[in-house]
Structure formats: C-alpha cells, structure tokens
PDB file of N, CA and C in Angstrom:
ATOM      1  N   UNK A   1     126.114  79.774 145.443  1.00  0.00           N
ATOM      2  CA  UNK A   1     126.673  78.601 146.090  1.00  0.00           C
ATOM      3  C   UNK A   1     127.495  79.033 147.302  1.00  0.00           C
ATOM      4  N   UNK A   2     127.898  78.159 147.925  1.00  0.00           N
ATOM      5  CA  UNK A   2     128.971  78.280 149.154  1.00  0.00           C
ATOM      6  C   UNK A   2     129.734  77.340 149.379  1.00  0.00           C
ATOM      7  N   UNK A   3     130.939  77.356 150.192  1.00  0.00           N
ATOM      8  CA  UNK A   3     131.920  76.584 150.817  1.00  0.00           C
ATOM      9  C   UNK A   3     131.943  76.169 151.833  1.00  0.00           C
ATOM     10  N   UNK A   4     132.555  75.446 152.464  1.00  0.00           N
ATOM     11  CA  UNK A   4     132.140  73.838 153.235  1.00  0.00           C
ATOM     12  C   UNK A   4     133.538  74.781 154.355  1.00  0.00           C
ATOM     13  N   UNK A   5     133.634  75.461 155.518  1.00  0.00           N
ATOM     14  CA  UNK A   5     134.512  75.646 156.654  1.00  0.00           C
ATOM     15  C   UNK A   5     134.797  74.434 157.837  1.00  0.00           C
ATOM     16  N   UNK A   6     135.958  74.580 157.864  1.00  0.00           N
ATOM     17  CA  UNK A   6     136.582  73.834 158.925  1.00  0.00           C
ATOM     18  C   UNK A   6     137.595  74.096 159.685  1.00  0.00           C
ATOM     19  N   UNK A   7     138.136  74.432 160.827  1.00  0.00           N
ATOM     20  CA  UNK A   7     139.187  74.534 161.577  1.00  0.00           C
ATOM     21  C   UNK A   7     139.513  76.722 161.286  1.00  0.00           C
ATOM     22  N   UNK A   8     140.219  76.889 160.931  1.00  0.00           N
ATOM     23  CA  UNK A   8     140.774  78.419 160.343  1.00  0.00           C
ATOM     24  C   UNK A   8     141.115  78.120 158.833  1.00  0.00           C
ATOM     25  N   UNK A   9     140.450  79.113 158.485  1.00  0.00           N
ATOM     26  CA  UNK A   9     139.827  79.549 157.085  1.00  0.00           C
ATOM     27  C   UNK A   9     140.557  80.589 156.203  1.00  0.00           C
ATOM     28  N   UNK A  10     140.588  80.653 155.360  1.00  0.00           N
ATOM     29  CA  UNK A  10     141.361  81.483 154.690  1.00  0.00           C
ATOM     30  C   UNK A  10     140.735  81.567 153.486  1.00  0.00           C
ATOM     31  N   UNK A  11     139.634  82.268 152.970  1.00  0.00           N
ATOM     32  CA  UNK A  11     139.335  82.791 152.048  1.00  0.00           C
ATOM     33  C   UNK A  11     139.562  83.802 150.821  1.00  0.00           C
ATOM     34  N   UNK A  12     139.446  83.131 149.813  1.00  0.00           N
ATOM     35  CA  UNK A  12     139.855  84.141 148.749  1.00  0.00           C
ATOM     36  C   UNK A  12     139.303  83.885 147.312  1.00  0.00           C
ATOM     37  N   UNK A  13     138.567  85.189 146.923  1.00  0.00           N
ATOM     38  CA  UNK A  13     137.778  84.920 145.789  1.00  0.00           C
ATOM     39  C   UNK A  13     138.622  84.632 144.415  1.00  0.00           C
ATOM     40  N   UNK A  14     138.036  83.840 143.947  1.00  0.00           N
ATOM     41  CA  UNK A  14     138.819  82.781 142.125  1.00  0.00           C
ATOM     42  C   UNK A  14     139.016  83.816 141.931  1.00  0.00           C
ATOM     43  N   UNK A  15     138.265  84.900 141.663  1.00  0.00           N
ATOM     44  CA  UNK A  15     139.020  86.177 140.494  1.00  0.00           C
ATOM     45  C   UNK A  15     140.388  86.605 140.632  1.00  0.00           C
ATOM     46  N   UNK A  16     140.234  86.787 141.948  1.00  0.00           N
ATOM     47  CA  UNK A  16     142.426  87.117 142.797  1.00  0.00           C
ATOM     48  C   UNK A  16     142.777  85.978 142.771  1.00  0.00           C
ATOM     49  N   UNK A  17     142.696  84.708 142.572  1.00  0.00           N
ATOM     50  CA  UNK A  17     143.260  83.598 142.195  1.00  0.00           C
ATOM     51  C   UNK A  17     143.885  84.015 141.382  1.00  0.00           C
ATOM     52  N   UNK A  18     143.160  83.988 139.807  1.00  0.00           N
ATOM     53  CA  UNK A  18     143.244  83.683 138.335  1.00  0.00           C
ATOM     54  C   UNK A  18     144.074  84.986 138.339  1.00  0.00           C
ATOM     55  N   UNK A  19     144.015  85.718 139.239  1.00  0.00           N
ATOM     56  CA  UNK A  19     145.017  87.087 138.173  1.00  0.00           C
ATOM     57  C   UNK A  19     146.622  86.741 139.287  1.00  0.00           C
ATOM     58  N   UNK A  20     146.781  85.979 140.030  1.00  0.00           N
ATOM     59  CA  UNK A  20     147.921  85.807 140.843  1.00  0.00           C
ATOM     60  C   UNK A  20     148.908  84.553 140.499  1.00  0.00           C
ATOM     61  N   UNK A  21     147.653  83.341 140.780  1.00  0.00           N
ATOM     62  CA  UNK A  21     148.182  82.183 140.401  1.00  0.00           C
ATOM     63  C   UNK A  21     148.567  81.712 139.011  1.00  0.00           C
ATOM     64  N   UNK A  22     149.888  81.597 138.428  1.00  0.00           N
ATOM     65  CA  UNK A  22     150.230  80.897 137.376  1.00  0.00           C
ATOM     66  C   UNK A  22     149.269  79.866 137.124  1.00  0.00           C
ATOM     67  N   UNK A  23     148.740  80.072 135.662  1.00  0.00           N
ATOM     68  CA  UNK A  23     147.560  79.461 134.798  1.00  0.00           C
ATOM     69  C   UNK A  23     145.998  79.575 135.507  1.00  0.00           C
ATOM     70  N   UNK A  24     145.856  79.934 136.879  1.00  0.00           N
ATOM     71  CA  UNK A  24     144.870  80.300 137.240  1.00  0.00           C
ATOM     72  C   UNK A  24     144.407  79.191 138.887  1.00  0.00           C
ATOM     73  N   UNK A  25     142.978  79.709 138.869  1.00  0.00           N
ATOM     74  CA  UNK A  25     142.510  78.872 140.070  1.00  0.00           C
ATOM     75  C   UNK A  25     142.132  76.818 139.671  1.00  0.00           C
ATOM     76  N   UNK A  26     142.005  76.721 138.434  1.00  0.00           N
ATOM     77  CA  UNK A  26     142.003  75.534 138.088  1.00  0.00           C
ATOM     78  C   UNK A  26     143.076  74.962 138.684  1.00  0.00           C
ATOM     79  N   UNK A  27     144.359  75.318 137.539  1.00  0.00           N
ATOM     80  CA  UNK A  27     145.545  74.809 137.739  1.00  0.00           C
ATOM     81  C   UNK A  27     145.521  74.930 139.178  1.00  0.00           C
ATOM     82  N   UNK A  28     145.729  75.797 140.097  1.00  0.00           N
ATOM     83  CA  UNK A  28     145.950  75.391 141.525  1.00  0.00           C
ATOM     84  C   UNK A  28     144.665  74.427 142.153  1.00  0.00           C
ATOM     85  N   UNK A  29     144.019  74.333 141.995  1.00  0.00           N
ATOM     86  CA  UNK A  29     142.514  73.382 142.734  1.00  0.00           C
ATOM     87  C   UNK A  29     143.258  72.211 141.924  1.00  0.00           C
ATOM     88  N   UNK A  30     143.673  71.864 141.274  1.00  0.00           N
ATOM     89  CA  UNK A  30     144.378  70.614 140.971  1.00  0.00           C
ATOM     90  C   UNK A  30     146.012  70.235 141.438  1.00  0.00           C
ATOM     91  N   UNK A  31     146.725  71.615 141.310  1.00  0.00           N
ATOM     92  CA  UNK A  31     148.000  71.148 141.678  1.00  0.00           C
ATOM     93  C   UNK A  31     147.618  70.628 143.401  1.00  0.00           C
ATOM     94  N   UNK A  32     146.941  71.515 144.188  1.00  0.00           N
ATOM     95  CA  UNK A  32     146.900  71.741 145.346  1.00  0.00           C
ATOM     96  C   UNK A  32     145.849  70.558 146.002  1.00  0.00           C
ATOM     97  N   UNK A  33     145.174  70.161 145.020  1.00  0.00           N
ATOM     98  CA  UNK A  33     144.398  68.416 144.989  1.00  0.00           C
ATOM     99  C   UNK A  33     142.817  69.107 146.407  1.00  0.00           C
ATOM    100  N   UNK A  34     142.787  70.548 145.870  1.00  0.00           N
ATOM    101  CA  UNK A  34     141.780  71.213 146.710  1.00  0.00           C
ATOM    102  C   UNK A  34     140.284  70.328 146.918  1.00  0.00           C
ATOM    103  N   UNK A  35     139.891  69.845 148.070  1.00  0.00           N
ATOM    104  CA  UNK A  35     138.473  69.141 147.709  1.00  0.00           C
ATOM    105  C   UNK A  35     137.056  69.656 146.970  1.00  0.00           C
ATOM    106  N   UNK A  36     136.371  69.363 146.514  1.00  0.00           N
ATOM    107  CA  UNK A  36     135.055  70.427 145.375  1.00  0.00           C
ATOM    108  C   UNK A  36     134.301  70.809 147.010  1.00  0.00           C
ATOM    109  N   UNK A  37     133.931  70.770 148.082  1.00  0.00           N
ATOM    110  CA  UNK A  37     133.705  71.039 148.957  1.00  0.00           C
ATOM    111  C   UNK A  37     134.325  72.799 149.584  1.00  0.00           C
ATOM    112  N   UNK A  38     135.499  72.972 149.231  1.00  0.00           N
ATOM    113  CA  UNK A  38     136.050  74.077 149.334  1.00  0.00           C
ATOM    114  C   UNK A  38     136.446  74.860 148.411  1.00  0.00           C
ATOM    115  N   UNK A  39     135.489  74.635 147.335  1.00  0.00           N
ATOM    116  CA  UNK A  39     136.195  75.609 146.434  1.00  0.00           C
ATOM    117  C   UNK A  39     133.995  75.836 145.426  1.00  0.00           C
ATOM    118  N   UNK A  40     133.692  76.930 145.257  1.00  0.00           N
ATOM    119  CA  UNK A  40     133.049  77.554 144.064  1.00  0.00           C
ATOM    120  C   UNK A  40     133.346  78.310 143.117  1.00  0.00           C
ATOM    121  N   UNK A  41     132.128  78.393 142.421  1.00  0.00           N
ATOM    122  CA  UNK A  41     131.998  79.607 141.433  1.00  0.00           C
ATOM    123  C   UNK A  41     133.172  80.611 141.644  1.00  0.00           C
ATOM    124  N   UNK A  42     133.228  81.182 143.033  1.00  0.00           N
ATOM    125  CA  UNK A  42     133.757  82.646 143.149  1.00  0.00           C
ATOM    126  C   UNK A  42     134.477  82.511 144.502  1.00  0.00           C
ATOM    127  N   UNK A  43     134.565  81.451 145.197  1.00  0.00           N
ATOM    128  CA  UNK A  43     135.667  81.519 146.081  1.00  0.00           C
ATOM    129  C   UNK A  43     136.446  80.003 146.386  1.00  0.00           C
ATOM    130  N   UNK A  44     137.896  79.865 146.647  1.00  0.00           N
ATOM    131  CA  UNK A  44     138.555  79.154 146.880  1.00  0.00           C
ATOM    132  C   UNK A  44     139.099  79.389 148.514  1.00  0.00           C
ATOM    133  N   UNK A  45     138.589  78.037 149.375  1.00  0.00           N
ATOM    134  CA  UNK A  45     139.290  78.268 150.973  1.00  0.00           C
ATOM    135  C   UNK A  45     140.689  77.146 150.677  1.00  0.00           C
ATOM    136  N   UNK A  46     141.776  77.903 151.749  1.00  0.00           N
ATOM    137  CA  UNK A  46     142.981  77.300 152.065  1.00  0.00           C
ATOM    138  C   UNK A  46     142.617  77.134 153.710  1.00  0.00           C
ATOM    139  N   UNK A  47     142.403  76.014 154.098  1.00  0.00           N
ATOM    140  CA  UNK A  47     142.625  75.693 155.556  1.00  0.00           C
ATOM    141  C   UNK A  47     143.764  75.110 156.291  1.00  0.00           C
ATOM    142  N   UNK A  48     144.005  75.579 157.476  1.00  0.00           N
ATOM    143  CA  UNK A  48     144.889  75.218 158.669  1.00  0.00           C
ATOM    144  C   UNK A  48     144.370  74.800 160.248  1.00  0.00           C
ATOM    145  N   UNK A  49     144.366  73.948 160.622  1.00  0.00           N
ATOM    146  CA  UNK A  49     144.679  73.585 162.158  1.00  0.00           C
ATOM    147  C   UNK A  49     144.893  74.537 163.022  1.00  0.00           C
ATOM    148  N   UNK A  50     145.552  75.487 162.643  1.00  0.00           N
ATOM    149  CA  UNK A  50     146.392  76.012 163.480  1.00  0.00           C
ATOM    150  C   UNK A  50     147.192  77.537 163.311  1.00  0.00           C
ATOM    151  N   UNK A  51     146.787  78.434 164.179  1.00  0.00           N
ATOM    152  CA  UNK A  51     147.592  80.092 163.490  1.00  0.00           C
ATOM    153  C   UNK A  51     148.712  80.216 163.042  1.00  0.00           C
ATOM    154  N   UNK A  52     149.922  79.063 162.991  1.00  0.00           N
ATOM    155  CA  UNK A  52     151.402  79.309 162.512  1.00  0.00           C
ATOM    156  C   UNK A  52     150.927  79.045 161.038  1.00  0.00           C
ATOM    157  N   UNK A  53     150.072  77.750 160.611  1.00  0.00           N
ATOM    158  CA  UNK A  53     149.700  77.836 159.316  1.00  0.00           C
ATOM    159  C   UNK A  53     149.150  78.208 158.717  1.00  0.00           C
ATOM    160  N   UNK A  54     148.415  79.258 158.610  1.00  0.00           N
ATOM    161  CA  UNK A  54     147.489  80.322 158.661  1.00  0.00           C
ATOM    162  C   UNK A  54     148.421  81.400 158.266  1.00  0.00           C
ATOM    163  N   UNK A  55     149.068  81.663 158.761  1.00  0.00           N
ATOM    164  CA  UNK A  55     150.191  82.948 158.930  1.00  0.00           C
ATOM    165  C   UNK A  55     151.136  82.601 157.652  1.00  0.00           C
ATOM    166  N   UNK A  56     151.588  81.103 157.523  1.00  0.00           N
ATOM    167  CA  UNK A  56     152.356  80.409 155.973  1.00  0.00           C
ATOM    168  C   UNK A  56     151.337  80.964 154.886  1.00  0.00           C
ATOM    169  N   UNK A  57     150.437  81.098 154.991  1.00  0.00           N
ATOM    170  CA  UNK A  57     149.109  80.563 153.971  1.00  0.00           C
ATOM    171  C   UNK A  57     149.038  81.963 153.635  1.00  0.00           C
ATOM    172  N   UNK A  58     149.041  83.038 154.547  1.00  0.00           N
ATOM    173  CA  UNK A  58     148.484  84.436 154.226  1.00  0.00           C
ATOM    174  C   UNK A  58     149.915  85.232 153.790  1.00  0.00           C
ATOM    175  N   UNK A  59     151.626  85.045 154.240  1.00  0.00           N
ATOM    176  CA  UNK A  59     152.144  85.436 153.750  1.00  0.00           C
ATOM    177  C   UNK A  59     152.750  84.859 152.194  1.00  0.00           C
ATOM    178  N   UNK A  60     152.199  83.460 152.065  1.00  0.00           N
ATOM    179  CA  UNK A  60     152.479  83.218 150.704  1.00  0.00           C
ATOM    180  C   UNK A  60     151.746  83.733 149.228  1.00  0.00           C
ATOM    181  N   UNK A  61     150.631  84.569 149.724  1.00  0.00           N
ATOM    182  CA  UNK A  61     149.529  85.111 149.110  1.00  0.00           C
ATOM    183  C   UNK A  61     150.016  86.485 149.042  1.00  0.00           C
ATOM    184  N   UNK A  62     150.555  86.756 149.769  1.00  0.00           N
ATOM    185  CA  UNK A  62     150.582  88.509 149.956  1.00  0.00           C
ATOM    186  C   UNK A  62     151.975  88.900 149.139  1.00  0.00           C
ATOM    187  N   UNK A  63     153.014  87.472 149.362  1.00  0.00           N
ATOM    188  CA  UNK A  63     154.108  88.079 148.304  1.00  0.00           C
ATOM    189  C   UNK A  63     153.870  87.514 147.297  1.00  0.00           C
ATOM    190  N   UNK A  64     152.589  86.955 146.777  1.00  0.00           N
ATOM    191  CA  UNK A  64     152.101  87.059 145.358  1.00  0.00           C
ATOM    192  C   UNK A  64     151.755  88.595 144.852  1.00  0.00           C
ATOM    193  N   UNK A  65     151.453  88.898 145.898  1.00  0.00           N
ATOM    194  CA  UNK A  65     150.838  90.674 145.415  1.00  0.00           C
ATOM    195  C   UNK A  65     149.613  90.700 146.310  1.00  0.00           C
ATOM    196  N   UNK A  66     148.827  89.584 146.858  1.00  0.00           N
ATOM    197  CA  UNK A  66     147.207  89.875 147.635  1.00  0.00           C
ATOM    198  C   UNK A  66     147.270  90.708 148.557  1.00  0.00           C
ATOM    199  N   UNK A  67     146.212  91.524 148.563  1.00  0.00           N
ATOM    200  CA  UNK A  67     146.580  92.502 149.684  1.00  0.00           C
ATOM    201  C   UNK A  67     145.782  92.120 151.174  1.00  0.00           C
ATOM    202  N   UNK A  68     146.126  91.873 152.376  1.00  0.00           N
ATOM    203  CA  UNK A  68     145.262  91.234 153.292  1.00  0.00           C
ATOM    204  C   UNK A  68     144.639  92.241 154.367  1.00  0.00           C
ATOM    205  N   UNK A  69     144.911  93.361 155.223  1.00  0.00           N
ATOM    206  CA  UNK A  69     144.672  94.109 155.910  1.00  0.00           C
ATOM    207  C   UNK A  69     144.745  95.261 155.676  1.00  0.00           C
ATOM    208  N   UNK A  70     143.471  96.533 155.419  1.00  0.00           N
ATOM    209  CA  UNK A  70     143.691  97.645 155.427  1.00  0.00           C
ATOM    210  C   UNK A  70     142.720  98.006 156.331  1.00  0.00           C
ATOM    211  N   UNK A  71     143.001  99.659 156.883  1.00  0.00           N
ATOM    212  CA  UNK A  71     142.792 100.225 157.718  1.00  0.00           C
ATOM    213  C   UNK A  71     141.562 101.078 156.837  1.00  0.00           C
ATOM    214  N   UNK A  72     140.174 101.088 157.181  1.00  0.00           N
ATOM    215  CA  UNK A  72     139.167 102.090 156.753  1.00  0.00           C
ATOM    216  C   UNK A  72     138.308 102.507 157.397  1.00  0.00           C
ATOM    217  N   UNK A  73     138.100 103.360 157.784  1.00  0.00           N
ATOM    218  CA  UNK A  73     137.512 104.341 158.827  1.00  0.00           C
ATOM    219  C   UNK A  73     137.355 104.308 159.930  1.00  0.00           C
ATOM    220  N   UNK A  74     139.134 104.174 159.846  1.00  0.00           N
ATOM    221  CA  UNK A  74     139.786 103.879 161.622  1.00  0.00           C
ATOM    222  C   UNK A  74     138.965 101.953 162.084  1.00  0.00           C
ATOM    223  N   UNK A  75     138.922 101.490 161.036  1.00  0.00           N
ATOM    224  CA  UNK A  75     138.514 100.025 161.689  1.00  0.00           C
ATOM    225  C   UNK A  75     139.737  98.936 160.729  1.00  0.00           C
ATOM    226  N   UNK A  76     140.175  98.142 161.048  1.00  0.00           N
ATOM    227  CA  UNK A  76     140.875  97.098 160.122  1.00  0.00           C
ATOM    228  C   UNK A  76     140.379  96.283 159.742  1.00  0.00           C
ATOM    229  N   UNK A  77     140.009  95.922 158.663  1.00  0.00           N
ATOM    230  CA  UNK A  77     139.075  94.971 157.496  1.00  0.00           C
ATOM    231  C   UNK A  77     139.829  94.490 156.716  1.00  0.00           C
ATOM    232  N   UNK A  78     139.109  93.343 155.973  1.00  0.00           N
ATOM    233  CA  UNK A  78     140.419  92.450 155.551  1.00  0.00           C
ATOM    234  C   UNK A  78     139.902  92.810 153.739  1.00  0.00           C
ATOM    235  N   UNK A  79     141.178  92.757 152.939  1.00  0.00           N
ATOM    236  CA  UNK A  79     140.623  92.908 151.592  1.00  0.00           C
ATOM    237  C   UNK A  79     140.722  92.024 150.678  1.00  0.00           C
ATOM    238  N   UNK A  80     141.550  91.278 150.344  1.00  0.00           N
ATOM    239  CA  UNK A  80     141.559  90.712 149.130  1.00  0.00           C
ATOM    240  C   UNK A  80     141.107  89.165 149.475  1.00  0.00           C
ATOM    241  N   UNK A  81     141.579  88.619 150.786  1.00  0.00           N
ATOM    242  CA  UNK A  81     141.313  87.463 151.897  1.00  0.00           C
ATOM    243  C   UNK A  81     140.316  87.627 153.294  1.00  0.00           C
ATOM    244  N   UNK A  82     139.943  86.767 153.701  1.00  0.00           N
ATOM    245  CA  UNK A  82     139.202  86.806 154.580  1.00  0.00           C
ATOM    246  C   UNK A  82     139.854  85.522 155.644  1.00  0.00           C
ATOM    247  N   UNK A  83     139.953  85.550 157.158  1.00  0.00           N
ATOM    248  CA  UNK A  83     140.707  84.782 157.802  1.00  0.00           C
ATOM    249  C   UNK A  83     139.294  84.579 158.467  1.00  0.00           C
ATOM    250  N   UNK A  84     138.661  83.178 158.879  1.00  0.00           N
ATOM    251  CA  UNK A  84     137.391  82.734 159.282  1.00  0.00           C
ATOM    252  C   UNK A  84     138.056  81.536 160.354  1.00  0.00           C
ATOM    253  N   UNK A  85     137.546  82.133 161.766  1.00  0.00           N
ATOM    254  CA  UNK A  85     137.524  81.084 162.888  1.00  0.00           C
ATOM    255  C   UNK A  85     135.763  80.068 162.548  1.00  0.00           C
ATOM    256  N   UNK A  86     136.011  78.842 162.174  1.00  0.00           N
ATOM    257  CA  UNK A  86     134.761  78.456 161.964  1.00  0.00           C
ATOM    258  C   UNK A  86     133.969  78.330 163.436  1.00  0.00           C
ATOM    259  N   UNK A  87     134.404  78.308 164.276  1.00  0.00           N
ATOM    260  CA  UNK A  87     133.370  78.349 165.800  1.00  0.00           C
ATOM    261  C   UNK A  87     133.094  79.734 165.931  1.00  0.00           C
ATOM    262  N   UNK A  88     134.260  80.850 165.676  1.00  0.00           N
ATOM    263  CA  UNK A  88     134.347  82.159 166.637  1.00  0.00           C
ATOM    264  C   UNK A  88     133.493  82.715 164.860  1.00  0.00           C
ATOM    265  N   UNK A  89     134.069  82.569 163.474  1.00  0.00           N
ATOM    266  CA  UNK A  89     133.108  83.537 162.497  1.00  0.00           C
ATOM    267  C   UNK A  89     134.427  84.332 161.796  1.00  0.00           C
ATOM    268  N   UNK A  90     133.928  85.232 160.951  1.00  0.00           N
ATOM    269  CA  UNK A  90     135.200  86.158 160.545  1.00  0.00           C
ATOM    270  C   UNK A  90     135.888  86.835 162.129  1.00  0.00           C
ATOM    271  N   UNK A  91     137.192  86.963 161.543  1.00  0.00           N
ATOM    272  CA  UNK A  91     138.155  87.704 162.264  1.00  0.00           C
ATOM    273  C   UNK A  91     138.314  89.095 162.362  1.00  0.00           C
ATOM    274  N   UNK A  92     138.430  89.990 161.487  1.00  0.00           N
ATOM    275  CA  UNK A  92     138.155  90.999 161.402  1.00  0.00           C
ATOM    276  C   UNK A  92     136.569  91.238 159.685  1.00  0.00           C
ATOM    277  N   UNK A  93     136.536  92.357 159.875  1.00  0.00           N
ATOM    278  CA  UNK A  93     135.448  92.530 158.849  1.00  0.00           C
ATOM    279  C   UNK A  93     135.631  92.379 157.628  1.00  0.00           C
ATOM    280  N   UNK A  94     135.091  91.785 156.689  1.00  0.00           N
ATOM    281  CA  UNK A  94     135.102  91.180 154.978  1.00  0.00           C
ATOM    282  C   UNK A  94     133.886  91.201 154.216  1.00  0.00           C
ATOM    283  N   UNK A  95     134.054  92.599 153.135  1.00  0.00           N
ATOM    284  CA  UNK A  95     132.548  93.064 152.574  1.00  0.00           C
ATOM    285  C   UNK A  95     132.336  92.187 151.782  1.00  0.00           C
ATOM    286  N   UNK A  96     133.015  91.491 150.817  1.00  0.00           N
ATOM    287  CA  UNK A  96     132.254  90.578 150.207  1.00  0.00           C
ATOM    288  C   UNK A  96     131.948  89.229 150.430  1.00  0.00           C
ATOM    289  N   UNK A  97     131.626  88.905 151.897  1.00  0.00           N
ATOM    290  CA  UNK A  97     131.743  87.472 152.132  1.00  0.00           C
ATOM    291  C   UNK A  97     130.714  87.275 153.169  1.00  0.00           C
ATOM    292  N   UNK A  98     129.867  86.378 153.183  1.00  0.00           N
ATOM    293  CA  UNK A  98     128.778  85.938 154.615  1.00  0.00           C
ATOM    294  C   UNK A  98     128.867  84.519 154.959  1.00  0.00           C
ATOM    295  N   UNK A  99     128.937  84.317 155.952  1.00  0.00           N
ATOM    296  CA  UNK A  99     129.003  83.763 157.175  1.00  0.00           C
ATOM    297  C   UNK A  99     127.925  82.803 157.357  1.00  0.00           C
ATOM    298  N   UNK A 100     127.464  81.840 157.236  1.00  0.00           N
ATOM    299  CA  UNK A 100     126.261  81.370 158.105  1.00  0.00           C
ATOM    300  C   UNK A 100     126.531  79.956 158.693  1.00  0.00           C
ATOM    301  N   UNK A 101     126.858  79.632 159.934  1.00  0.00           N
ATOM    302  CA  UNK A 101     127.325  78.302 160.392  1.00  0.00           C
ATOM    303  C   UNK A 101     129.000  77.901 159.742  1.00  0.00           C
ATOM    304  N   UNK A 102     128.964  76.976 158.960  1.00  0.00           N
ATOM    305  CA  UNK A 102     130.139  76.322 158.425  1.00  0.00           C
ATOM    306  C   UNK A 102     130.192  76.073 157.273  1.00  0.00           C
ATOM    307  N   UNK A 103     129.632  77.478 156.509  1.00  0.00           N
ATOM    308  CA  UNK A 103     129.374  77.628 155.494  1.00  0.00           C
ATOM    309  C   UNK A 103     129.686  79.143 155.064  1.00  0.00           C
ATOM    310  N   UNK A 104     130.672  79.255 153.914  1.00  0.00           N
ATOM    311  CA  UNK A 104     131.086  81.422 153.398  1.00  0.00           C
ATOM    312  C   UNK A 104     130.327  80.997 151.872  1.00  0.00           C
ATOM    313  N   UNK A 105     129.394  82.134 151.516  1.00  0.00           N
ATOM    314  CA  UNK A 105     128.988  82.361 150.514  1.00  0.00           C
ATOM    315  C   UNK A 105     129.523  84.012 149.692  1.00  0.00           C
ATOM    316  N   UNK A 106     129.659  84.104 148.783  1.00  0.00           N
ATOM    317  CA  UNK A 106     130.431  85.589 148.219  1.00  0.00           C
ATOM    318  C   UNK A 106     128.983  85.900 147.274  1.00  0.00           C
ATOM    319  N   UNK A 107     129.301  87.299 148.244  1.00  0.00           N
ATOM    320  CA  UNK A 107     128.276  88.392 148.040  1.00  0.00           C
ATOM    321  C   UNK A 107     128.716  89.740 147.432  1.00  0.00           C
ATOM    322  N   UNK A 108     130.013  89.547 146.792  1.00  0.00           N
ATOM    323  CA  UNK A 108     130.430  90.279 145.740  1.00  0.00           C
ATOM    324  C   UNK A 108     130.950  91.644 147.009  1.00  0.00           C
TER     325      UNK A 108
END
C-alpha cells in the first residue's frame, strides 16, 4: 500500500511509532484524528504547510528518541524519518521509502 502526500511530508514508519509513542501508532492516528489517507500498514505521514512546522514536527520526534539525520559515506541520509517536498520529492536520501508522484510506499 501507500500514502496520499501533500504540501511537506514527514514520514515515519508505524514500527518507530509503536516503540516511541505511548500505547502506540493507533492511539496516536486517533488522538491526532490522522486521516486513513495518510497513514498504512507500515507508515504514518505528519504534514506541514510550511518549514517552521516541519522543524516542530521533526524536533518533537527526535526528543522522543527518533533519530533523523546521519552521515554515511560522506553523504547525509535520513534514518528513522523521511522529510518529502511533494513537488521537489525526498529531501535528502531514505532507504526504506519510494517516491512515485504524491504517493510514499515502504520498501522496508
């Protein structure tokens, strides 16, 4: 399956949900009233308008524990999240995630 992109993207697979979020990715796709459009099997998107909210979105994740940017073989790739311009595509590089139009499918 895949997810439905719009505006800046913020990807992150249910599994780092469920081990971060108190009671899991359910409980948040409900507290957070997430639409079934943005959320599958294996990934949940948080979207923003705009890079200041984007930047809320990725440091509220990271002092959960998510880890977002590491450096591997001299290139910066994103790890636990993926940040997706839906016109421009991923932002930096993300192995488990593809791209096609306005649509991220997880490819493990």
């Amino acid at each position: 399956m895949s997810i439905q992109l719009k505006d800046f993207n913020i990807i992150i697979p249910r599994a780092i949900v469920d081990s971060l979020y108190p009671g899991g990715s359910l409980i948040l796709i409900k507290e957070k009233k997430i639409p079934e459009s943005f959320y599958d099997e294996n990934l949940i998107r948080f979207g923003a308008a705009d890079t200041l909210e984007i930047g809320n979105i990725i440091e509220e994740w990271t002092a959960r524990g998510l880890r977002d940017i590491r450096k591997r073989k001299g290139q910066r790739t994103w790890i636990d999240l993926c940040l997706v311009d839906t016109e421009e595509g991923l932002t930096l590089p993300c192995k488990w995630i593809k791209i096609e139009k306005d649509r991220a499918e997880y490819i493990g």
